[in-house]
Structure formats: structure tokens, C-alpha cells
C-alpha atoms as a PDB file:
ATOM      1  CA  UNK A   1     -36.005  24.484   9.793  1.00  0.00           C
ATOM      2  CA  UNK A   2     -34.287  23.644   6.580  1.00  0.00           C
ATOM      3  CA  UNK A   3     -33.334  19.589   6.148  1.00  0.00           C
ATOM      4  CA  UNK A   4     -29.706  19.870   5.431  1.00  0.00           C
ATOM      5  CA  UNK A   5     -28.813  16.214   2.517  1.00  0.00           C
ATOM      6  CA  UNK A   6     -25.831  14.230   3.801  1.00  0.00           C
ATOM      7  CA  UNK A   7     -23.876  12.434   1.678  1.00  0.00           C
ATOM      8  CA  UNK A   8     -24.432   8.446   1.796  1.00  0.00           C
ATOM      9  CA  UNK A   9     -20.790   7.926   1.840  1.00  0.00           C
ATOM     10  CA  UNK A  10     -19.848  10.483   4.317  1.00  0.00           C
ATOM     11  CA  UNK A  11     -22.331   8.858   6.189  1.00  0.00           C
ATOM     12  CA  UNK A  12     -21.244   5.552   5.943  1.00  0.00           C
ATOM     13  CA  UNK A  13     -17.941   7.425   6.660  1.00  0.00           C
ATOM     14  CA  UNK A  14     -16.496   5.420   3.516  1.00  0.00           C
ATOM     15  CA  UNK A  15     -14.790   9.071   2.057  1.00  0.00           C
ATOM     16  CA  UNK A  16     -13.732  12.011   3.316  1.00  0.00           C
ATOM     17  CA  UNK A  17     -14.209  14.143  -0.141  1.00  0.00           C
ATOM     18  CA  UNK A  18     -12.044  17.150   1.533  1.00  0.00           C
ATOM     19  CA  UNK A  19      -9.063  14.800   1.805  1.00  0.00           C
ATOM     20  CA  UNK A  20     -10.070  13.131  -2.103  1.00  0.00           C
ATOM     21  CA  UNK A  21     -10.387  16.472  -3.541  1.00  0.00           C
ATOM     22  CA  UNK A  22      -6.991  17.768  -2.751  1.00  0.00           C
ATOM     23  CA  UNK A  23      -5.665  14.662  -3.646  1.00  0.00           C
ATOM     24  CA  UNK A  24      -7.223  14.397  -7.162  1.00  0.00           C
ATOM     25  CA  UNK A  25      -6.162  17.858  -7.671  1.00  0.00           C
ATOM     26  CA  UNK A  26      -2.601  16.774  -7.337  1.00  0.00           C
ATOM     27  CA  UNK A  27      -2.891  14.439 -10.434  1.00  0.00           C
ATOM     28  CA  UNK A  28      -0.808  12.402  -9.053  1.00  0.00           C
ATOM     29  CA  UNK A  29      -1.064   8.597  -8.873  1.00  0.00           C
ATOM     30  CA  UNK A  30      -2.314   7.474  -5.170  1.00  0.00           C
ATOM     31  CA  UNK A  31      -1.432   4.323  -3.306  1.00  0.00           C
ATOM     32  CA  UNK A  32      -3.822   2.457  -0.804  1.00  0.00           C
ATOM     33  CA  UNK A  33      -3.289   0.018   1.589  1.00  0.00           C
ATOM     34  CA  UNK A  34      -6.103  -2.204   2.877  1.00  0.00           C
ATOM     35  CA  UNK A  35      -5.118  -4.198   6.033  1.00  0.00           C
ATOM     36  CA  UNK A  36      -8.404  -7.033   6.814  1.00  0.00           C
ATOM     37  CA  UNK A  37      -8.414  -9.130  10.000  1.00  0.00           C
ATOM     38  CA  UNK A  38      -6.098 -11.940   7.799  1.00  0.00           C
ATOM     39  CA  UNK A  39      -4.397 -10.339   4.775  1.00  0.00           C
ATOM     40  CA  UNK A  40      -2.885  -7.104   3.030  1.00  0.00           C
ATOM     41  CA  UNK A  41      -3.733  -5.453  -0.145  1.00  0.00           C
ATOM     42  CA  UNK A  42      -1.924  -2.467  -1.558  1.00  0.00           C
ATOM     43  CA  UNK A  43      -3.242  -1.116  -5.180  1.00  0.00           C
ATOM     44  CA  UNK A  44      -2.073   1.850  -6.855  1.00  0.00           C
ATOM     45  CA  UNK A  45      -4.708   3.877  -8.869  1.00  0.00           C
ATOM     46  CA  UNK A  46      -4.684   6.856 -11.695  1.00  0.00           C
ATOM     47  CA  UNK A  47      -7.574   9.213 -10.708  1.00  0.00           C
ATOM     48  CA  UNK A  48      -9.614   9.297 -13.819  1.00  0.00           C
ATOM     49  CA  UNK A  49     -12.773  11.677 -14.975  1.00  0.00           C
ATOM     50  CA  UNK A  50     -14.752   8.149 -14.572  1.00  0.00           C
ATOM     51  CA  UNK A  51     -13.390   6.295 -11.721  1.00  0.00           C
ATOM     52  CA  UNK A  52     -10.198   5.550 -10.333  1.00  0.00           C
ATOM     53  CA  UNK A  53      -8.423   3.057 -12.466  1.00  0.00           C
ATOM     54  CA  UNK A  54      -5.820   0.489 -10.777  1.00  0.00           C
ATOM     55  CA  UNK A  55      -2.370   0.139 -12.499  1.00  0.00           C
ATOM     56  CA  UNK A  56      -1.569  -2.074  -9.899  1.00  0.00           C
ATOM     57  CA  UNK A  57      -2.308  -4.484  -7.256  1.00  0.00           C
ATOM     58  CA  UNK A  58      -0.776  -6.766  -4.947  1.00  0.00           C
ATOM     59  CA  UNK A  59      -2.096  -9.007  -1.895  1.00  0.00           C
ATOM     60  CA  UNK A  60      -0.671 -10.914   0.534  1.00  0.00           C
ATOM     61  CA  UNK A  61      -2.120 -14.229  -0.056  1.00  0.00           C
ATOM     62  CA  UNK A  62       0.948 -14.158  -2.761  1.00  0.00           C
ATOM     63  CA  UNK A  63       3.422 -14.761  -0.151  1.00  0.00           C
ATOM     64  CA  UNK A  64       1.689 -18.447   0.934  1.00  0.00           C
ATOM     65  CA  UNK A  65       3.049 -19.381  -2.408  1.00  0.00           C
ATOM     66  CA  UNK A  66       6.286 -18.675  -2.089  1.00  0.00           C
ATOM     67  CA  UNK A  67       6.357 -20.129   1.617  1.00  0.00           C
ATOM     68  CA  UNK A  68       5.344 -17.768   3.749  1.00  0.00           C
ATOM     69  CA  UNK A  69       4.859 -18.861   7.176  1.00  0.00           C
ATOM     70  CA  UNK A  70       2.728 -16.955   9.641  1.00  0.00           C
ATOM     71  CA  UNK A  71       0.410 -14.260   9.658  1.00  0.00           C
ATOM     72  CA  UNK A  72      -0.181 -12.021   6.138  1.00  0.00           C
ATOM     73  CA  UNK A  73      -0.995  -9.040   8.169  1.00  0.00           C
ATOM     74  CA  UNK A  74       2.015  -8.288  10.087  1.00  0.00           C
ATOM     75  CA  UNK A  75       5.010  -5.439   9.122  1.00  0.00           C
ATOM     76  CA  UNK A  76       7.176  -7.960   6.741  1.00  0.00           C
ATOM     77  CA  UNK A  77       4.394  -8.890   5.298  1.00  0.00           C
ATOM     78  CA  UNK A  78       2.818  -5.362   4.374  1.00  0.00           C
ATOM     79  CA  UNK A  79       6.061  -4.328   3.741  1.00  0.00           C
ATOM     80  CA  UNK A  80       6.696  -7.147   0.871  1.00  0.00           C
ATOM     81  CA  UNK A  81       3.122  -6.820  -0.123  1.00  0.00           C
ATOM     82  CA  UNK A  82       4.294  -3.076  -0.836  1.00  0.00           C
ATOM     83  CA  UNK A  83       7.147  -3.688  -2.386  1.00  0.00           C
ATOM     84  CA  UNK A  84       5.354  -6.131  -5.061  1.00  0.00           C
ATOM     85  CA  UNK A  85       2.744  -3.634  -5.900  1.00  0.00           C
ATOM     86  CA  UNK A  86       5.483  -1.125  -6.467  1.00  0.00           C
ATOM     87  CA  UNK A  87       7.097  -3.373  -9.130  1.00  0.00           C
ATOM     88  CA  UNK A  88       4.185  -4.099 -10.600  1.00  0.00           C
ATOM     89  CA  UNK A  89       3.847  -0.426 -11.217  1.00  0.00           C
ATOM     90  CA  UNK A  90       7.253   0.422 -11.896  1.00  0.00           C
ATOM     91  CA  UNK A  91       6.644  -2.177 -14.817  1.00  0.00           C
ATOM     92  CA  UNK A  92       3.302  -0.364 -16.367  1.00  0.00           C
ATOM     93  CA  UNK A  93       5.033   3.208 -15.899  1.00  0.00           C
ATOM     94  CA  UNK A  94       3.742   4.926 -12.989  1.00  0.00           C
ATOM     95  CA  UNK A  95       7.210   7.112 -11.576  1.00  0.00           C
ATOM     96  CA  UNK A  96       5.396   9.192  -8.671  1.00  0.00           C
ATOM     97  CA  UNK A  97       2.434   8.667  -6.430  1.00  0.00           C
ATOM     98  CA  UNK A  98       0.861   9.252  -2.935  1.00  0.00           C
ATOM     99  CA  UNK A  99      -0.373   8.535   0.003  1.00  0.00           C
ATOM    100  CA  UNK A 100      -3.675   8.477   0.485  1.00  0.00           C
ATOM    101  CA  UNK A 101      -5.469   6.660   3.267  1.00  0.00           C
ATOM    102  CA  UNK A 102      -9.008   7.942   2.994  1.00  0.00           C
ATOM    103  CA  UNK A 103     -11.189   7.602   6.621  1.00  0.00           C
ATOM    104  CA  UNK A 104      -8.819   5.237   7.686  1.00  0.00           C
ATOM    105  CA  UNK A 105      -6.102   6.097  10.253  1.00  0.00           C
ATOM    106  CA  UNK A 106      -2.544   5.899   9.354  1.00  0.00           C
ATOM    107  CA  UNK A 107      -0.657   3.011  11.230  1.00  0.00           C
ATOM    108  CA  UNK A 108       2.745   1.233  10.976  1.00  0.00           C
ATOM    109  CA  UNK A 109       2.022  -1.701   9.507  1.00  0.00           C
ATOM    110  CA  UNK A 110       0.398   0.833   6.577  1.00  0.00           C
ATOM    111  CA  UNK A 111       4.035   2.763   6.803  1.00  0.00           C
ATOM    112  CA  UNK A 112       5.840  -0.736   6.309  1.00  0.00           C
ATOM    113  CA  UNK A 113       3.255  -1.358   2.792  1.00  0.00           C
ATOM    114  CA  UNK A 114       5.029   2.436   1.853  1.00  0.00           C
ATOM    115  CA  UNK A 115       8.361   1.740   3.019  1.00  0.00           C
ATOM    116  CA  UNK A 116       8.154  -1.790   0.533  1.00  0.00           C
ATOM    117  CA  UNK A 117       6.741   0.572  -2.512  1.00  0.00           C
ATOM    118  CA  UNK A 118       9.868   3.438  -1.553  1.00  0.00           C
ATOM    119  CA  UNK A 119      11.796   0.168  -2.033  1.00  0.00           C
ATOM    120  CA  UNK A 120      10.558  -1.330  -5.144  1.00  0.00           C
ATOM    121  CA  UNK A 121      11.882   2.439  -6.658  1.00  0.00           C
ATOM    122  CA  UNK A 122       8.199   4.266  -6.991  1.00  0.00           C
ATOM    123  CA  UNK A 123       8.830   8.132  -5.514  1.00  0.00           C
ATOM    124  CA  UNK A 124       6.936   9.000  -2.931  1.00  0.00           C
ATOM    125  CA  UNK A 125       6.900  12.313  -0.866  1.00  0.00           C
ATOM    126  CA  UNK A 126       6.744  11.228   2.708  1.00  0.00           C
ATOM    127  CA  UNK A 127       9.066  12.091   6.116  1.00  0.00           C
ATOM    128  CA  UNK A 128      11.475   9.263   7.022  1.00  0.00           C
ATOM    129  CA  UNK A 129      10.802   9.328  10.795  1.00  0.00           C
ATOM    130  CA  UNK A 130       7.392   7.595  10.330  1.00  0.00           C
ATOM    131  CA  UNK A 131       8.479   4.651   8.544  1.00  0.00           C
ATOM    132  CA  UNK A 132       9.422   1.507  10.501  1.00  0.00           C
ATOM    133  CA  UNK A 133      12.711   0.429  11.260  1.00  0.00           C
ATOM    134  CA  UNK A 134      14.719  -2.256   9.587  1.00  0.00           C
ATOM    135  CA  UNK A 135      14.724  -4.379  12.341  1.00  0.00           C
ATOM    136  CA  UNK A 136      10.389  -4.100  12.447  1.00  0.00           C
ATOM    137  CA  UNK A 137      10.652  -4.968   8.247  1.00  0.00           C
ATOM    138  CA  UNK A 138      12.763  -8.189   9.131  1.00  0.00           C
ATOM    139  CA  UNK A 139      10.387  -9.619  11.439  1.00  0.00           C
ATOM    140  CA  UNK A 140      13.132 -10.058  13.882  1.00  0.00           C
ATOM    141  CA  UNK A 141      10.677  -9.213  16.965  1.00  0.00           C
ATOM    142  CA  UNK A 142       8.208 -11.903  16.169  1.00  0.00           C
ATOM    143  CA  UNK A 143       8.204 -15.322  17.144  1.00  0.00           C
ATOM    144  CA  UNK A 144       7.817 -16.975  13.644  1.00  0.00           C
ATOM    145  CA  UNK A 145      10.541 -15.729  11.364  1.00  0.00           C
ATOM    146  CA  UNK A 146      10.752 -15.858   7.768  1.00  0.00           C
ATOM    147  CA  UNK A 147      13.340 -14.847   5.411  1.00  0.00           C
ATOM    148  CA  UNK A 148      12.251 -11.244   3.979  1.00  0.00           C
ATOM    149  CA  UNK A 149      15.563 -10.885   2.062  1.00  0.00           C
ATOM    150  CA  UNK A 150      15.192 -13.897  -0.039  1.00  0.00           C
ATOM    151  CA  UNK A 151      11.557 -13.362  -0.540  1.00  0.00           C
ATOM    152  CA  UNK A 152      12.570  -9.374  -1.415  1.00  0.00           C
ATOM    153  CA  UNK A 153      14.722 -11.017  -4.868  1.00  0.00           C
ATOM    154  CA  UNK A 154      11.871 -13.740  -5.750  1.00  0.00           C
ATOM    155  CA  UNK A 155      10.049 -11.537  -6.229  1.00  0.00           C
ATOM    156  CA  UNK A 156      12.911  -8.971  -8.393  1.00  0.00           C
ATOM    157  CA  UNK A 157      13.253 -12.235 -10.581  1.00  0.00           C
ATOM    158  CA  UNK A 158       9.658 -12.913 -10.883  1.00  0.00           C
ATOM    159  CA  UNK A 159       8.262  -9.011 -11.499  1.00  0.00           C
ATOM    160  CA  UNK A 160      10.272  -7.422 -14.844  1.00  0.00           C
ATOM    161  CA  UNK A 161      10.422  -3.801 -14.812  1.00  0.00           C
ATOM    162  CA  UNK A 162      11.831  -1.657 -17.824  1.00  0.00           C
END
């Protein structure tokens, strides 16, 4: 009986390389979203020969700064955390990108992170039944509320894009 070599990362189940292949063949730029038990990080890569390279990044522990109050996991959050890495990317020239979310399922607060980088301007293919609805972005079903509008043009002032 032959002894059939599994992939260390498949078996980790860290990649799914039919999902990465199609993507790379798309050449287009890819966006993930990382959601930990306490914060959000979205980062937009180029798929390079090499490596993926990161054009940008943005985490959540940016909104304690600007006085963010409450949990840096939630849908505003993501959602703002989205929005800043699409900036950031709009201002180092990235136009188009997808999704990709790797071995990870695909939840709502990851549709809010897309929703913020559809925002910020970057074009991204995706259906507009799965994103979350304004009133979700807002925060207006949780308990401590903070102000995603104002925190939405901070960060326009703070993040120049061409």
C-alpha cells in the first residue's frame, strides 16, 4: 500500500491551495480579514512569485486612540477597521481586489471589514445581499454606542489618498 505525503499546511488546515490557486491566478490584489478573541486586522496583499506582499494594513487597536469605547471585534469596529485599510490602499495605488478568506468561514462581522473597504472606494466584486445593514455598521443594536460617523471622517482627514 502506497504512503500517500500530505501537505503540512493542509494538515494544519492553515490553506486550502484549491481556493489560493484560483485566486492567484486572478492577479488580482486579495483582502483578508483576521478577527482574534479581542481585535480586528484587515491587510491587503499583491500575490508575488516570492510571497505575498502587504500594501496595506490596518488593526483595530487604532480605534482606542481615537476613543473608541467597547469591544474592537464587533461590526462597527470591523467595518472601520475596513474602511482604514482601504484608504491606506487607495493611497499606495491598489484600484481592485478580492475576497479571499482562506480555511476560514465567511461571517458578518468579516462582511462589515468588506463593506468599510467598498466604502473607503477600493472595487470589489461581491453580491450586496451579504453585507450588513446600516443599522448593524452603526452599532445601534449594542449597548455601548460610539459615534461611527465621526470616527468614518478622522480618519478621511488623517489617511491622504491621491
Amino acid at each position: 500500500m502506497a504512503h500517500t505525503k500530505i501537505l503540512r499546511r493542509v494538515r494544519q488546515e492553515k490553506t486550502n491551495y484549491k481556493k489560493r490557486t484560483a485566486m492567484l491566478k486572478s492577479k488580482f490584489d486579495f483582502i483578508t480579514v483576521h478577527i482574534s478573541n479581542e481585535n480586528t486586522q484587515v491587510q491587503i496583499h499583491k500575490p508575488e512569485l516570492f510571497g505575498d506582499k502587504v500594501i496595506a494594513s490596518a488593526h483595530s487597536r487604532y480605534l482606542i486612540s481615537k476613543g473608541w469605547k467597547g469591544s474592537r471585534k464587533n461590526m462597527p469596529a470591523a467595518y472601520l477597521t475596513g474602511y482604514l485599510a482601504g484608504k491606506k490602499a487607495i493611497g499606495k495605488g491598489a484600484k481592485k481586489a478580492i475576497m479571499y478568506s482562506g480555511t476560514r468561514k465567511y461571517t458578518q462581522r468579516m462582511a462589515a471589514a468588506l463593506k468599510g473597504v467598498l466604502d473607503a472606494g477600493l472595487e470589489v466584486s461581491t453580491d450586496p445581499e451579504t453585507l450588513p445593514s446600516e443599522e448593524r455598521i452603526k452599532g445601534e443594536h449594542l449597548s455601548v454606542k460610539n459615534d461611527v460617523v465621526q470616527l468614518k471622517s478622522t480618519i478621511d482627514s488623517e489617511v491622504k489618498t491621491p
